[in-house]
Protein backbone atom coordinates (compact mmCIF):
# COMPACT_ATOMS: atom_id res chain seq x y z
CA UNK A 1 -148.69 -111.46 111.78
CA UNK A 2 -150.17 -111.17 108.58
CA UNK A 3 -149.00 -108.37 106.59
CA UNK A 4 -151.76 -105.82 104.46
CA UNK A 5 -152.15 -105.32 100.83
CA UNK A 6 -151.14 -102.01 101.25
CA UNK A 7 -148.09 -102.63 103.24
CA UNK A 8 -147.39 -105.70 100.59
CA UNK A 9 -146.85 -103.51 98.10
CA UNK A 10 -144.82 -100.79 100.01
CA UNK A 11 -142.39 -103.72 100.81
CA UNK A 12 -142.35 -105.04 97.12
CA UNK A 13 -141.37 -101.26 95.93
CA UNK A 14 -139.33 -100.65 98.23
CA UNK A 15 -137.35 -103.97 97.32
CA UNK A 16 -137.51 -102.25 93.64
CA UNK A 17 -136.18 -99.11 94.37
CA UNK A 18 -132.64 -100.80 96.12
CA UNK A 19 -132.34 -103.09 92.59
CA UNK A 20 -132.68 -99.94 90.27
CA UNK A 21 -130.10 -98.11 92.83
CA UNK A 22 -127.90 -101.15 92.94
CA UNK A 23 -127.60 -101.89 89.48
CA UNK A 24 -129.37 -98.70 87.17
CA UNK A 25 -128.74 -100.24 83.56
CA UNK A 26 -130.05 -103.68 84.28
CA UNK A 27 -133.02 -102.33 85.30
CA UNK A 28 -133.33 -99.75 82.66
CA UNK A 29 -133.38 -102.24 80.02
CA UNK A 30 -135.76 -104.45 81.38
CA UNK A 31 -138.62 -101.89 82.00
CA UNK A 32 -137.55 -100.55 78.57
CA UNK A 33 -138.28 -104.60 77.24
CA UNK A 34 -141.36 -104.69 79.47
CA UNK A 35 -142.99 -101.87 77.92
CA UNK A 36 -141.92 -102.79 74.78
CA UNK A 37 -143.71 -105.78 74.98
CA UNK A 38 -146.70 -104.67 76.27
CA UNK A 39 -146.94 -102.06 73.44
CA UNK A 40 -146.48 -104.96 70.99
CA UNK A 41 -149.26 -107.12 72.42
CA UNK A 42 -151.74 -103.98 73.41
CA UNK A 43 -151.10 -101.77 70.16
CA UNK A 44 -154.65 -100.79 69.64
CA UNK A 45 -154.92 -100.02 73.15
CA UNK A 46 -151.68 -97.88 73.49
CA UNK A 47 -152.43 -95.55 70.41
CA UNK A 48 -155.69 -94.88 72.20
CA UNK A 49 -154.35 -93.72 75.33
CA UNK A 50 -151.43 -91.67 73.24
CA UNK A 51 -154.20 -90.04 71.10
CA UNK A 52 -156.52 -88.70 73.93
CA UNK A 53 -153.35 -87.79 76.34
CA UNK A 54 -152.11 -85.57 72.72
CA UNK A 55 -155.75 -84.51 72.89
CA UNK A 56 -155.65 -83.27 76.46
CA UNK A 57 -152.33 -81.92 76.77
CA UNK A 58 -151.91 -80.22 73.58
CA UNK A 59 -149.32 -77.61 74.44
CA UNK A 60 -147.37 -79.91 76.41
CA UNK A 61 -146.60 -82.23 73.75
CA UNK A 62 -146.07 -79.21 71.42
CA UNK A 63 -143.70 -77.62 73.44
CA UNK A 64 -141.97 -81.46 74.63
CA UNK A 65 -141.29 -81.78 70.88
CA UNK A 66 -140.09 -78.40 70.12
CA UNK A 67 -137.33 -79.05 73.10
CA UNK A 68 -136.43 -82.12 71.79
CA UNK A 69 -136.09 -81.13 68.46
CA UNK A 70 -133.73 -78.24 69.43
CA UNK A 71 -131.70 -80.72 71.65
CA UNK A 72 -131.31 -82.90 69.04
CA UNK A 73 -131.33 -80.43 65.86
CA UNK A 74 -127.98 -81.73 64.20
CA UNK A 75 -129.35 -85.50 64.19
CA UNK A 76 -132.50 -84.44 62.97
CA UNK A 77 -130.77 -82.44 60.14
CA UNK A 78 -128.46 -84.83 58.86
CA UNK A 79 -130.94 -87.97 59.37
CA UNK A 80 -133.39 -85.95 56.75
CA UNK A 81 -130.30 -85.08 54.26
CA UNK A 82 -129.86 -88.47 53.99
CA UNK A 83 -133.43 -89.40 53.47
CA UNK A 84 -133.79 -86.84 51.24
CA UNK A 85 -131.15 -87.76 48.82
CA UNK A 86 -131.74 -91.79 48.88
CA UNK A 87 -135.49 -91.70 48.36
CA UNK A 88 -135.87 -88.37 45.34
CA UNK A 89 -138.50 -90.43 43.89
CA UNK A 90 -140.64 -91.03 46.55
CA UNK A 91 -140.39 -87.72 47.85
CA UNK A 92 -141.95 -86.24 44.44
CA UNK A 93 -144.33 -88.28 44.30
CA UNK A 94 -145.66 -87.72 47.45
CA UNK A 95 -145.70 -84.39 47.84
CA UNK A 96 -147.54 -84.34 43.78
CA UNK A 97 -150.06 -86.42 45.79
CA UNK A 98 -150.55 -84.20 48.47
CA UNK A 99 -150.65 -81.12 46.61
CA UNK A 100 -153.46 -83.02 43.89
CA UNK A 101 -155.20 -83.53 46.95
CA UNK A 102 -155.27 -79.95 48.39
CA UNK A 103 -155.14 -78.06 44.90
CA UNK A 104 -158.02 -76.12 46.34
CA UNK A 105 -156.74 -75.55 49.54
CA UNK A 106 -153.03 -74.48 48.71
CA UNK A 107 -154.14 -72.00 46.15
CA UNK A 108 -156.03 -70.56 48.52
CA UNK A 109 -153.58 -70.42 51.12
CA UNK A 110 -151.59 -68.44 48.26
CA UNK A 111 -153.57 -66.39 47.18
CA UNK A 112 -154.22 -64.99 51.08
CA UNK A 113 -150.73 -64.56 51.38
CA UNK A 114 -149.84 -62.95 47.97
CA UNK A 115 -152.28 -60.87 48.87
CA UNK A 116 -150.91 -59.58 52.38
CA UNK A 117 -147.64 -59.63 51.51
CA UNK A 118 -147.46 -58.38 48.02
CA UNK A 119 -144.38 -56.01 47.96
CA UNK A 120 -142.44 -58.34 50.26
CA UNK A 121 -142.83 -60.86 48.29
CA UNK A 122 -142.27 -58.95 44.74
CA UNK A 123 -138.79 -57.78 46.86
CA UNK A 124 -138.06 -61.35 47.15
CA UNK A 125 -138.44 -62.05 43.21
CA UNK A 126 -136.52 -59.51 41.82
CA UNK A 127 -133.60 -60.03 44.00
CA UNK A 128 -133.70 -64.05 43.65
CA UNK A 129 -134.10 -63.37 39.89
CA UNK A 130 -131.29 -61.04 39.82
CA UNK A 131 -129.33 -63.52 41.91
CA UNK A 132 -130.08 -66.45 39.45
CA UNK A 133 -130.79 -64.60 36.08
CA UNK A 134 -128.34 -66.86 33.90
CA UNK A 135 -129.60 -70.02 35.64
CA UNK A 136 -132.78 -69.46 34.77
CA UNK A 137 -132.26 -69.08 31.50
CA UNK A 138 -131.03 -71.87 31.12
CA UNK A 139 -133.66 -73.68 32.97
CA UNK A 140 -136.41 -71.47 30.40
CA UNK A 141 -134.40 -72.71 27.52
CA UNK A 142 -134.78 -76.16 28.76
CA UNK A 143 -138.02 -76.88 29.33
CA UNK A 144 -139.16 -75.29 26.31
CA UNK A 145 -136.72 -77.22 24.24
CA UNK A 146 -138.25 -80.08 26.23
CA UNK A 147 -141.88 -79.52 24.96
CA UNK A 148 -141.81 -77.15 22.97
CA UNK A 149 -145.43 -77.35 21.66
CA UNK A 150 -146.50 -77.22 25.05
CA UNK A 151 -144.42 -73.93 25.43
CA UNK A 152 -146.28 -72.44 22.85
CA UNK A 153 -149.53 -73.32 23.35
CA UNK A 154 -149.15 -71.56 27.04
CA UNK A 155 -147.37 -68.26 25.40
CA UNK A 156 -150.29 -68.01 23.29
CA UNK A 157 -153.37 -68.29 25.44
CA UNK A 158 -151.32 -66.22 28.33
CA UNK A 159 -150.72 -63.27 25.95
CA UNK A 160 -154.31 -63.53 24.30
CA UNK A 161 -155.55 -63.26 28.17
CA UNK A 162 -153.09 -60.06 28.69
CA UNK A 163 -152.75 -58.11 25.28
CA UNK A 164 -152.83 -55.12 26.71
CA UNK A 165 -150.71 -54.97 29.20
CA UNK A 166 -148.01 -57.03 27.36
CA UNK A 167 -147.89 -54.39 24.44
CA UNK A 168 -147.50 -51.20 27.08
CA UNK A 169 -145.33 -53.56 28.84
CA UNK A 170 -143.44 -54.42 24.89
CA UNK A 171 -143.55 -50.68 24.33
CA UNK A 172 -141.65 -49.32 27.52
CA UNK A 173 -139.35 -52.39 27.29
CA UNK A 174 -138.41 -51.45 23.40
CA UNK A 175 -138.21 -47.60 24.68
CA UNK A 176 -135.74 -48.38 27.25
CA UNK A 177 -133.81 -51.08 25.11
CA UNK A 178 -133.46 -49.82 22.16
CA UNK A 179 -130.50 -51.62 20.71
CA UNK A 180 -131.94 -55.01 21.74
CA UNK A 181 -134.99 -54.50 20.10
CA UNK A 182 -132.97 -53.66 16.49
CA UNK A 183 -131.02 -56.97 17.42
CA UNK A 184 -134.34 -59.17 18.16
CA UNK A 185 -135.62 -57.76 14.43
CA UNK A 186 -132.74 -58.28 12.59
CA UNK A 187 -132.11 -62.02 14.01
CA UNK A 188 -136.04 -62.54 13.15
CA UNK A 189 -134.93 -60.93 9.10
CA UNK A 190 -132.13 -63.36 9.48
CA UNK A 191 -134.45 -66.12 10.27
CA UNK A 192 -136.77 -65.22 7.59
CA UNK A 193 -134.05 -65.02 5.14
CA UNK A 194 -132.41 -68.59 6.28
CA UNK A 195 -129.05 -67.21 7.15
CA UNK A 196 -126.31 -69.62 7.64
CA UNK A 197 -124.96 -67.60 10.68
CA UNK A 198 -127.10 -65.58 12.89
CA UNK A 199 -125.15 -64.65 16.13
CA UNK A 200 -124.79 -60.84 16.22
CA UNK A 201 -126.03 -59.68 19.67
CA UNK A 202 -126.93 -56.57 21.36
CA UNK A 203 -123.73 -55.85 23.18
CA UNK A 204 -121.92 -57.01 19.61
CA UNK A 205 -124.09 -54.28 17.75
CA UNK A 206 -123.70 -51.64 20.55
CA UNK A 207 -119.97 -51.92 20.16
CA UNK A 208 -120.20 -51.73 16.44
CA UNK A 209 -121.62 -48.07 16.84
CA UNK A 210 -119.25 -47.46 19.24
CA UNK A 211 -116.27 -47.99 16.58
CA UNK A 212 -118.13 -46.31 14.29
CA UNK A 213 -118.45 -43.34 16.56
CA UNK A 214 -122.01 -43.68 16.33
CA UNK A 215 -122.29 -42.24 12.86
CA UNK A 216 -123.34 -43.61 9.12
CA UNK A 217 -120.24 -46.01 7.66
CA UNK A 218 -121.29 -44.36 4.18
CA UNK A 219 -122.05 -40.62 5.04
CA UNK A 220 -120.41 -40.18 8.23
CA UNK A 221 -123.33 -38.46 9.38
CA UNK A 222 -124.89 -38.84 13.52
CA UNK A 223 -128.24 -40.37 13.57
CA UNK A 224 -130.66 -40.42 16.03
CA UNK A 225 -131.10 -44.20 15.03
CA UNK A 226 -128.98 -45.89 13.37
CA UNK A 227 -129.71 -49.20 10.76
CA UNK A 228 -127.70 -52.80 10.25
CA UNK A 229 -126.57 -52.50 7.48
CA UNK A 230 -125.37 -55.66 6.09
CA UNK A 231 -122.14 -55.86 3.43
CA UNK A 232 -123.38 -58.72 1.72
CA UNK A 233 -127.09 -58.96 1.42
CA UNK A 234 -129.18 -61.40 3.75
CA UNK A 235 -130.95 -62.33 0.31
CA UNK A 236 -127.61 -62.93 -1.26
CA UNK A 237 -126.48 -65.19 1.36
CA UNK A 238 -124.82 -62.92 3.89
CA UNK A 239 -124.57 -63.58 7.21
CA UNK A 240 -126.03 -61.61 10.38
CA UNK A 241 -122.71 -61.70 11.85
CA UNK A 242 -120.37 -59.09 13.19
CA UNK A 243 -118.58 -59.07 9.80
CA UNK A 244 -120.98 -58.71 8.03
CA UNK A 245 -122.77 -55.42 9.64
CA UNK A 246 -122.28 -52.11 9.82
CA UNK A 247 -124.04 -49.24 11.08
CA UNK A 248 -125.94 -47.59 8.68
CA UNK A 249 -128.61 -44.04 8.28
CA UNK A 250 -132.15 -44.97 7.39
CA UNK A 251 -131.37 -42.88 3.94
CA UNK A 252 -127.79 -44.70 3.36
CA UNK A 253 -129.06 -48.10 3.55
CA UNK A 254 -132.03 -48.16 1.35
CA UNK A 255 -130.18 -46.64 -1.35
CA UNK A 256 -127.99 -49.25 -0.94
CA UNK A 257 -130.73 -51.66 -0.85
CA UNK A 258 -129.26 -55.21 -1.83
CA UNK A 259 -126.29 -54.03 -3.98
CA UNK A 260 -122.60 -52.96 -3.14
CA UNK A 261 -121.25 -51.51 -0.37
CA UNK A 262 -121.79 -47.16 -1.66
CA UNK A 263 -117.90 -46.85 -0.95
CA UNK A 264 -115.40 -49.20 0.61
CA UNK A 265 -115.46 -49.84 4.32
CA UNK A 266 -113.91 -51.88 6.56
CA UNK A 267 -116.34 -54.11 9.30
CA UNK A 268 -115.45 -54.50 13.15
CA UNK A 269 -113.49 -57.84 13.61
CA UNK A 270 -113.98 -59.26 17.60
């Protein structure tokens, strides 16, 4: 008796189902080749299908991909170290591409989130600036050694966009620091003067007035503010080193002006 279509291909699965229980593997890898091979010779076709099933089942695929990311988290990890640090070059570049391309868009994006998440974010700075602040000196120091025309030209036009607010910012800084504001002055006089040596620092000048008990090396006197004083003249050739400073009154050191020392003294050696 002839058999139906229908009952055809019950048989023919059937048959199919006792070769994949008999021997799993075999049969794995074949129907692994087979759709491999129909892939290769119905690309076009495939990608179709795969883009309107991703179209249609959005959150499926979403949360397939999430689970199989999780799953396989430690692969996916190391796989993209190892990317990352064999291909540096093409990595820049590409994201300098992408971010040329959506300049507009990613400022945007920014800006919305500076915006809603302003303190957070100022949080965020400070600490990761306090975390790093030597580091990024270095990096500063850097990049403006690297171009250092470029450098200027940006410290220019950004404080001729902000004058006011960088003097009230210069005046509370100077207010609050006022020993590193003498030292920034004095190393700019040294400058001027074309000292050989010009390495005294804050801390170096703070701990000169601190051996000095915070008085006048010539009168002895306590000022509210005391001057560097410097043994031998900057215009003579001295140096703005801790040798060669002392703490002075406003009064002491311009009569001293650029002459000798008004009596003997002896300068802090570090």
């Amino acid at each position: 008796m002839a058999q139906s279509p229908e009952e055809r291909r019950e048989k023919k699965l059937a048959y199919q189902r006792l070769g994949r229980a008999a021997n799993p593997g075999k049969y794995r890898e074949q129907s692994r080749e087979a759709r491999r091979k129909w892939r290769e010779a119905n690309r076009e076709k495939h990608r179709a299908q795969a883009r309107e099933y991703q179209a249609t089942h959005k959150e499926q695929c979403k949360e397939h991909k999430r689970q199989y990311y999780l799953a396989h988290r430690e692969d996916f990890l190391s796989k993209s170290a190892e990317y990352r640090a064999t291909h540096p070059e093409e990595i820049r570049a590409r994201k300098a591409a992408y971010q040329e391309k959506k300049r507009d868009e990613l400022c945007s994006k920014r800006a919305a989130y500076l915006a809603t998440h302003r303190e957070e974010n100022r949080q965020r700075c400070h600490a990761y600036a306090e975390a790093h602040r030597e580091e990024n000196r270095r990096k500063a120091k850097a990049y403006r050694e690297r171009d250092i025309e470029s450098a200027r030209v940006k410290s220019r036009a950004y404080h001729a966009a902000h004058r006011t607010e960088h003097k009230a910012y210069l005046k509370t800084w100077h207010a609050d620091h006022p020993d590193a504001k003498t030292a920034s002055e004095s190393k700019r006089r040294a400058r001027k003067a074309q000292s050989k040596t010009n390495d005294l620092t804050a801390a170096q000048w703070h701990a000169i007035k601190q051996a000095f008990h915070n008085r006048c090396a010539y009168c002895g006197k306590s000022a509210q503010r005391l001057t560097q004083d410097h043994i031998t003249p900057l215009s003579k050739g001295g140096a703005h080193s801790v040798q060669n400073v002392i703490p002075g009154c406003q009064s002491c050191n311009s009569r001293k002006n650029t002459g000798p020392p008004l009596c003997p003294v002896q300068p802090l050696l570090l």
